[in-house]
N, C-alpha and C. Protein backbone atom coordinates (compact mmCIF):
# COMPACT_ATOMS: atom_id res chain seq x y z
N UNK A 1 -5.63 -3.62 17.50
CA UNK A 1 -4.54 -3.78 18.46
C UNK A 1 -5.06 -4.37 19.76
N UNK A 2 -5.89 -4.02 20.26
CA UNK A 2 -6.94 -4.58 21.26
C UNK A 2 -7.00 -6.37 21.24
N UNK A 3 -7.63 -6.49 19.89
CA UNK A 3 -7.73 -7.93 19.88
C UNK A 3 -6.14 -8.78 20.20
N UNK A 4 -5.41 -8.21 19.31
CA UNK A 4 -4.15 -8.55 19.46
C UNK A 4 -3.49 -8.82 21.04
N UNK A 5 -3.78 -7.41 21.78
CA UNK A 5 -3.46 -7.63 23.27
C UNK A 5 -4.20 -8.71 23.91
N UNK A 6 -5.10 -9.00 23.41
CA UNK A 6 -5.89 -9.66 23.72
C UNK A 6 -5.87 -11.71 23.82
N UNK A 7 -4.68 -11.90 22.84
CA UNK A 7 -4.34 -12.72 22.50
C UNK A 7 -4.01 -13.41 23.26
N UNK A 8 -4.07 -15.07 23.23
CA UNK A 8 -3.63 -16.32 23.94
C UNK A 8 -3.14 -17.00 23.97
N UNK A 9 -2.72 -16.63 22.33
CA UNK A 9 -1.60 -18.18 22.03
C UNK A 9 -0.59 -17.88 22.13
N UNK A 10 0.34 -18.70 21.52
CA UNK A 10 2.06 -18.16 21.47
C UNK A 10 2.34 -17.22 21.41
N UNK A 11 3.24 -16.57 22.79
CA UNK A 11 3.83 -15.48 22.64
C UNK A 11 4.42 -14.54 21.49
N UNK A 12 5.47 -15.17 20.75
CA UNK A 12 5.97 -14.86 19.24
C UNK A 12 4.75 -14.88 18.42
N UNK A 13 3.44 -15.67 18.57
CA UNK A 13 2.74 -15.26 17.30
C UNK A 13 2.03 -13.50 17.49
N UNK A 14 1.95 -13.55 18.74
CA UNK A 14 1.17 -12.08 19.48
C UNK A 14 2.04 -10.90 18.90
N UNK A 15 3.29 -10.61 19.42
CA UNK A 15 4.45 -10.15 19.36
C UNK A 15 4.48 -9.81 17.13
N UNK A 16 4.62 -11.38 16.41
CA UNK A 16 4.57 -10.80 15.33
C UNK A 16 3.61 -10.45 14.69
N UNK A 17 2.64 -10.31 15.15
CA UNK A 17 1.13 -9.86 14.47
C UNK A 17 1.52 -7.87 15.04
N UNK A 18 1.62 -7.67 16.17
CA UNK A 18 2.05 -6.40 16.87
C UNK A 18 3.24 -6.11 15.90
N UNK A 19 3.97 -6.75 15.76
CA UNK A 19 5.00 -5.70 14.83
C UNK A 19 4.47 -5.44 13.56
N UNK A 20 3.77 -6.53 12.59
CA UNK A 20 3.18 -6.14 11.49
C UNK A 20 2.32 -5.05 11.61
N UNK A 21 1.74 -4.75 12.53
CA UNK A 21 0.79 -3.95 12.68
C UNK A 21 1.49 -2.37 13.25
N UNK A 22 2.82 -2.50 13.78
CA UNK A 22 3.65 -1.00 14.26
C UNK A 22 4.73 -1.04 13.03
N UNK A 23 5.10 -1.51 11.97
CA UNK A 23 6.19 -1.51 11.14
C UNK A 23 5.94 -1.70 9.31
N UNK A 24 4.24 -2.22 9.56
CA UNK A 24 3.95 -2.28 8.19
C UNK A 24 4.90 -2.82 6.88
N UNK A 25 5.40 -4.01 7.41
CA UNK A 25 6.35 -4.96 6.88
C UNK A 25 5.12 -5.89 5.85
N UNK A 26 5.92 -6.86 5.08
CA UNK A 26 5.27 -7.67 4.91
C UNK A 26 5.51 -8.84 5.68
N UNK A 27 4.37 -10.17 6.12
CA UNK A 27 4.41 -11.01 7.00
C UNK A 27 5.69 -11.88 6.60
N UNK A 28 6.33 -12.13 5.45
CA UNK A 28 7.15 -12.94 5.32
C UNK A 28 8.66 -12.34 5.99
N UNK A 29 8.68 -10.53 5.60
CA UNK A 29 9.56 -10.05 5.92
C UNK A 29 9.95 -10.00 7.51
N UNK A 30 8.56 -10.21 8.00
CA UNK A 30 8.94 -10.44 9.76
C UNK A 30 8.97 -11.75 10.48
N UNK A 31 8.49 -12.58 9.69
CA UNK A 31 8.54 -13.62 10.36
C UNK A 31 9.96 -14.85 10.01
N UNK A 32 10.83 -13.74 8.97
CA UNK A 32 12.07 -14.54 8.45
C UNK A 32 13.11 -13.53 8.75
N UNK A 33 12.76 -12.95 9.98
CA UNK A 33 13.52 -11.78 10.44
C UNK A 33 14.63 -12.51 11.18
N UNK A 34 15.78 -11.77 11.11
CA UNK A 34 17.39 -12.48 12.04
C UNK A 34 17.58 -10.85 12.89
N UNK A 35 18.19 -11.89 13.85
CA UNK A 35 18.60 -10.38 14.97
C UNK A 35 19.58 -9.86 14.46
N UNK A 36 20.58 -10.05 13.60
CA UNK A 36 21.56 -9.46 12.68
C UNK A 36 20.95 -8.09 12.17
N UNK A 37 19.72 -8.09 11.87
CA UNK A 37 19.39 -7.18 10.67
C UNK A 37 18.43 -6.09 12.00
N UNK A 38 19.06 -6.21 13.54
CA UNK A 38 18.18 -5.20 14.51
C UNK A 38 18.92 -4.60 14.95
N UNK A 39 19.02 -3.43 15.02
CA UNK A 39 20.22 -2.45 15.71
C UNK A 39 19.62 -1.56 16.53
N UNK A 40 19.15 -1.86 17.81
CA UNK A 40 18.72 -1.11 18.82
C UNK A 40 19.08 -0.21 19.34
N UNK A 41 20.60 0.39 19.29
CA UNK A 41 21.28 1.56 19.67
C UNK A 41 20.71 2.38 18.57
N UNK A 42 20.14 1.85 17.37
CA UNK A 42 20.04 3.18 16.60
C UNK A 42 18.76 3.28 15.76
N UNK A 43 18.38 1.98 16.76
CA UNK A 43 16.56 1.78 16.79
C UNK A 43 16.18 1.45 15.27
N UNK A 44 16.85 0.67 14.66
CA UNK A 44 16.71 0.33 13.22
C UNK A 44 16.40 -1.07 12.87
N UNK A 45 15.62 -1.61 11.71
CA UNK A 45 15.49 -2.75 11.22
C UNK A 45 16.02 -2.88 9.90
N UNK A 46 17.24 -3.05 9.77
CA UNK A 46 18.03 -3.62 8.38
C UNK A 46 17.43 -4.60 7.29
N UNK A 47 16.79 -4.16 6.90
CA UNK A 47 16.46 -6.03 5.78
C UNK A 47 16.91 -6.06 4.94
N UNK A 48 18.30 -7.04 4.33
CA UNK A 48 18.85 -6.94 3.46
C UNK A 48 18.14 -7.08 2.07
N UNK A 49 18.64 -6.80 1.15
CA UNK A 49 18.00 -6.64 -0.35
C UNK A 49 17.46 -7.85 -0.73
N UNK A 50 18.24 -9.09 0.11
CA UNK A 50 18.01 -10.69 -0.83
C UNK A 50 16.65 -10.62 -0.43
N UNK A 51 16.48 -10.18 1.20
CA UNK A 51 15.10 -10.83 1.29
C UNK A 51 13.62 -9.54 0.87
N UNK A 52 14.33 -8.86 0.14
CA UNK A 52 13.35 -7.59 0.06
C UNK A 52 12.44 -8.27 -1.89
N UNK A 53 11.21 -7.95 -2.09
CA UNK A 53 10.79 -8.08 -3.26
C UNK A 53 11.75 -6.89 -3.93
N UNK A 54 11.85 -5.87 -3.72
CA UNK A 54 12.18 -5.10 -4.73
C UNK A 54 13.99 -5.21 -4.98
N UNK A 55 14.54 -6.01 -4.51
CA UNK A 55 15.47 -6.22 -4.20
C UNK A 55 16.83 -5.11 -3.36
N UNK A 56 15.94 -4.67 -2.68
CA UNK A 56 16.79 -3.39 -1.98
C UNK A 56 16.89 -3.20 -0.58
N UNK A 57 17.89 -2.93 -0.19
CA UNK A 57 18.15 -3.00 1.00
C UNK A 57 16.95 -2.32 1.86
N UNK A 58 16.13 -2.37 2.91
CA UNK A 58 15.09 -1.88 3.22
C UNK A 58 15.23 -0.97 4.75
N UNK A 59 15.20 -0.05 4.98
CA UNK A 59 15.36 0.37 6.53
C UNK A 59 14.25 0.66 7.22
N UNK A 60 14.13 0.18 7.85
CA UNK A 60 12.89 0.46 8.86
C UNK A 60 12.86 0.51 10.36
N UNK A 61 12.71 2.17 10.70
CA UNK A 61 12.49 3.04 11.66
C UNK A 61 11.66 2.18 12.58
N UNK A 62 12.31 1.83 14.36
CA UNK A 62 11.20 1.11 14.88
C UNK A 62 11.13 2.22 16.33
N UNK A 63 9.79 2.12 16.28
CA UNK A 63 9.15 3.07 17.29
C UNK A 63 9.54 2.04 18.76
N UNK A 64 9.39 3.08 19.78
CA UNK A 64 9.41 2.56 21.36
C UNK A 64 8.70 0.89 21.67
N UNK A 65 8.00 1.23 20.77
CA UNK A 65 6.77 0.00 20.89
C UNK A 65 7.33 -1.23 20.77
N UNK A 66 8.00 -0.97 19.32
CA UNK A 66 8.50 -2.21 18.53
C UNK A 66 9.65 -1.96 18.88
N UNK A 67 10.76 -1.82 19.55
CA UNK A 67 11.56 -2.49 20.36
C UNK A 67 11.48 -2.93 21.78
N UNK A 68 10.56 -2.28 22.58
CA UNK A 68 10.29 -3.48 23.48
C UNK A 68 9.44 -4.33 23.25
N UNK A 69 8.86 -4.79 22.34
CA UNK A 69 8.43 -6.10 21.75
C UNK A 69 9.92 -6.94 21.12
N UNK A 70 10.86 -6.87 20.59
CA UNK A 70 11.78 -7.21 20.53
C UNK A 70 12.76 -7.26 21.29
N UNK A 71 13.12 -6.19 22.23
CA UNK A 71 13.65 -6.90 23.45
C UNK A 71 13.01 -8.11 24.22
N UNK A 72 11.94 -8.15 24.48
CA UNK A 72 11.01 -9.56 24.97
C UNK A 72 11.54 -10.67 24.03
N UNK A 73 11.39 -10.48 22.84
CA UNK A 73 11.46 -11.67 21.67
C UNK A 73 13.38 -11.91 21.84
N UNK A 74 13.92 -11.08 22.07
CA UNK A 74 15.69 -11.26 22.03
C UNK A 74 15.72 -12.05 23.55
N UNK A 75 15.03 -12.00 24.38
CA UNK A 75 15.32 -12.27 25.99
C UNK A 75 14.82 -13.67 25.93
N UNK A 76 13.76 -14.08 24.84
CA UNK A 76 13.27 -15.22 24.65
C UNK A 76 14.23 -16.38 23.53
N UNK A 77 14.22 -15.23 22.32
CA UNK A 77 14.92 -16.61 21.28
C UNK A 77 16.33 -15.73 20.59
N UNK A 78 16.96 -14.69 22.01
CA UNK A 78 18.11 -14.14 21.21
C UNK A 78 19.60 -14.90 21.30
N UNK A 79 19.34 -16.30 21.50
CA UNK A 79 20.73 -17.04 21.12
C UNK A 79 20.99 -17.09 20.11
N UNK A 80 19.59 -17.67 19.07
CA UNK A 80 19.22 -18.21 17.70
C UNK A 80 19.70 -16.81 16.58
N UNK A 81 19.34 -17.51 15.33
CA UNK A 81 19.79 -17.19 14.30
C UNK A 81 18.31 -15.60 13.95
N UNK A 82 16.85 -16.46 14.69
CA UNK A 82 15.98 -15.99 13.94
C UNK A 82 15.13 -15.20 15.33
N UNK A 83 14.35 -14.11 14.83
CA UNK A 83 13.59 -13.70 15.75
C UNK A 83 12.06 -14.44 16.32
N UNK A 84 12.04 -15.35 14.97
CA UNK A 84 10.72 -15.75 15.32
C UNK A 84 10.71 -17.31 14.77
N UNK A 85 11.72 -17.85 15.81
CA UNK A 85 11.97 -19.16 15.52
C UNK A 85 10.75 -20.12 15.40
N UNK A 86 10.81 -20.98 15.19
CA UNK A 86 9.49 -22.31 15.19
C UNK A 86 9.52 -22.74 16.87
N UNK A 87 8.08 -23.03 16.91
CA UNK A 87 8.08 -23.69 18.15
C UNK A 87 8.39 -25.04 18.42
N UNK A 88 8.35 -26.00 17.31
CA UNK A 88 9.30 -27.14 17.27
C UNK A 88 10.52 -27.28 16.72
N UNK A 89 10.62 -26.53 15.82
CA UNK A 89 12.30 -26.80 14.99
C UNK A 89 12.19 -25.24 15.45
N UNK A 90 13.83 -25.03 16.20
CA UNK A 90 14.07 -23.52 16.50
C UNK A 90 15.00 -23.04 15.40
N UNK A 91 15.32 -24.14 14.68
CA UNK A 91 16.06 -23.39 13.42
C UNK A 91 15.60 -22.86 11.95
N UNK A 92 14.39 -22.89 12.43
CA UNK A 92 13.19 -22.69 11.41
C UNK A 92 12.32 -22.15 11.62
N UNK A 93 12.15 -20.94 10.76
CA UNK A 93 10.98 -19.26 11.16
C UNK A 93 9.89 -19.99 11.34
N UNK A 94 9.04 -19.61 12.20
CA UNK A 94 7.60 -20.13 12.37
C UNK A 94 6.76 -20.13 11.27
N UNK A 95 5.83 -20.70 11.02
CA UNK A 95 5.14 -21.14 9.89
C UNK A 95 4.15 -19.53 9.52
N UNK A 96 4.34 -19.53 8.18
CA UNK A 96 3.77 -19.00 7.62
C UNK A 96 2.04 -18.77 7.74
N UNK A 97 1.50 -20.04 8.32
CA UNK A 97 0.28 -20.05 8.34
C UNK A 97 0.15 -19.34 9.60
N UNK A 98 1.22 -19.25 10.60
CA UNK A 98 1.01 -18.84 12.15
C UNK A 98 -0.14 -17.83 12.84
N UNK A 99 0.39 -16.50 11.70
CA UNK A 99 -0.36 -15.27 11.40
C UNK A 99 -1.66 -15.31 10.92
N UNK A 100 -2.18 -15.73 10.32
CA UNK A 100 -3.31 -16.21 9.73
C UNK A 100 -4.22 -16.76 10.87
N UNK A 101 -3.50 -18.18 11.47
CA UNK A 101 -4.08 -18.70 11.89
C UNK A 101 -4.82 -17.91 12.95
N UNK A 102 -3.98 -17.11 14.19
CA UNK A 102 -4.14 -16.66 14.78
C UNK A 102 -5.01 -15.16 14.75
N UNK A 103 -5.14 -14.96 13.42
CA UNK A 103 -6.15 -13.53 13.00
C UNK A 103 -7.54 -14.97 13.04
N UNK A 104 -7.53 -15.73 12.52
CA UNK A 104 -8.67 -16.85 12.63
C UNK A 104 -9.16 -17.14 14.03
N UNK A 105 -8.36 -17.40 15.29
CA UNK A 105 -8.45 -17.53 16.26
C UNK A 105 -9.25 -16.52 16.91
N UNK A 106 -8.91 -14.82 16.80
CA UNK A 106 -9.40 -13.93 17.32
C UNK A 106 -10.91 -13.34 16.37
N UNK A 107 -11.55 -14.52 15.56
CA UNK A 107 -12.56 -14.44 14.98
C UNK A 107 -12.50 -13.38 13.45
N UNK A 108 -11.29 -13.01 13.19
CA UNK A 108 -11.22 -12.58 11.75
C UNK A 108 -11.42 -13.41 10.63
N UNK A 109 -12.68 -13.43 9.56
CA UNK A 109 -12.90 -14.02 8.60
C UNK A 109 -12.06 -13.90 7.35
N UNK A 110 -11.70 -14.35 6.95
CA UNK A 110 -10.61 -14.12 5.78
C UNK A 110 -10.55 -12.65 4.83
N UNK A 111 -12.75 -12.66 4.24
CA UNK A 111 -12.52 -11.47 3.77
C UNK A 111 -12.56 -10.28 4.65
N UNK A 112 -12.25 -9.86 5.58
CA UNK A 112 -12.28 -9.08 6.66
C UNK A 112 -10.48 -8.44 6.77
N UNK A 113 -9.83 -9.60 7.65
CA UNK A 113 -8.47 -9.27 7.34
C UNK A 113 -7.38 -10.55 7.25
N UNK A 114 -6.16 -10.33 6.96
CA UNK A 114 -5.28 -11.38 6.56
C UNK A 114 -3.94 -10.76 7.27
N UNK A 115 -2.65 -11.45 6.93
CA UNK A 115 -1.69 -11.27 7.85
C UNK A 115 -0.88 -9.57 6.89
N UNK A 116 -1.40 -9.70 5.25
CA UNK A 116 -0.76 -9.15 4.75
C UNK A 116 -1.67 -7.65 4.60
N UNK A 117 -2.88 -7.57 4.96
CA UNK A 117 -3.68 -6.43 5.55
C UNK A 117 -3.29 -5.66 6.38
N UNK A 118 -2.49 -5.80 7.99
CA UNK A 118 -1.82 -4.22 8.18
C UNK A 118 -0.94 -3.92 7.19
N UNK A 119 -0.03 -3.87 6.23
CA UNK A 119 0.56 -3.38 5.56
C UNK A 119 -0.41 -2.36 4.27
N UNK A 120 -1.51 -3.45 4.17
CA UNK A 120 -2.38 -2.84 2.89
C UNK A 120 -3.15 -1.92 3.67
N UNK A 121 -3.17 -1.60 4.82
CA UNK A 121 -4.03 -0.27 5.41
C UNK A 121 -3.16 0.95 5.66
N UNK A 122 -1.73 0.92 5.63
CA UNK A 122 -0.77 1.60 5.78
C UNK A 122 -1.07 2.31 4.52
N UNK A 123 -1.36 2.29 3.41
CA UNK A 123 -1.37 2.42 1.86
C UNK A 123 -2.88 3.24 1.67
């Protein structure tokens, strides 16, 4: 988490590495996240079934943490459709490689950790 705070690049990439790491999602599931599916009065993350592997509606409990990381991210890209729009096309989730890249940036070697590793340490 340290390294993470620690971070330099794009705001949204910081932000979704921090939620993977407080929500133990998978990276696709957060980074193709819509503010539709955030209900902050009742501090919840909705993910509908389409986008779930198991095909089921998914709920996930978000701590203090991970909603003011999402209030920041709503104050930034909460016109849009997506929470973690692209930094050139805003109608398009940021790249998949984003997460990665940026565990690369903060000197993580591949076999060390990956974007889909906080989830596999939750386990």
């Amino acid at each position: 988490m340290r390294a993470i705070d620690d971070f330099t690049g794009a705001y949204t990439v910081k932000a979704g590495l921090q939620l993977l790491a407080l929500t133990f999602l998978r990276p696709s599931e957060v980074r193709l996240g819509e503010w539709t599916e955030i209900n902050f009065e009742e501090k919840l993350w909705r993910i509908p079934a389409k986008r779930m592997k198991m095909r089921h509606d998914h709920l996930v409990p978000l701590s203090s943490q991970s909603l003011e990381i999402l209030h920041t991210l709503h104050d930034m890209s909460g016109d849009g459709r997506l929470i973690f729009p692209g930094l050139r096309s805003p109608g398009k989730a940021i790249s998949d490689a984003a997460f990665i890249a940026a565990l690369r940036r903060m000197g993580y070697p591949k076999e060390e950790m990956c974007a889909h590793g906080f989830r596999a340490r939750a386990f």
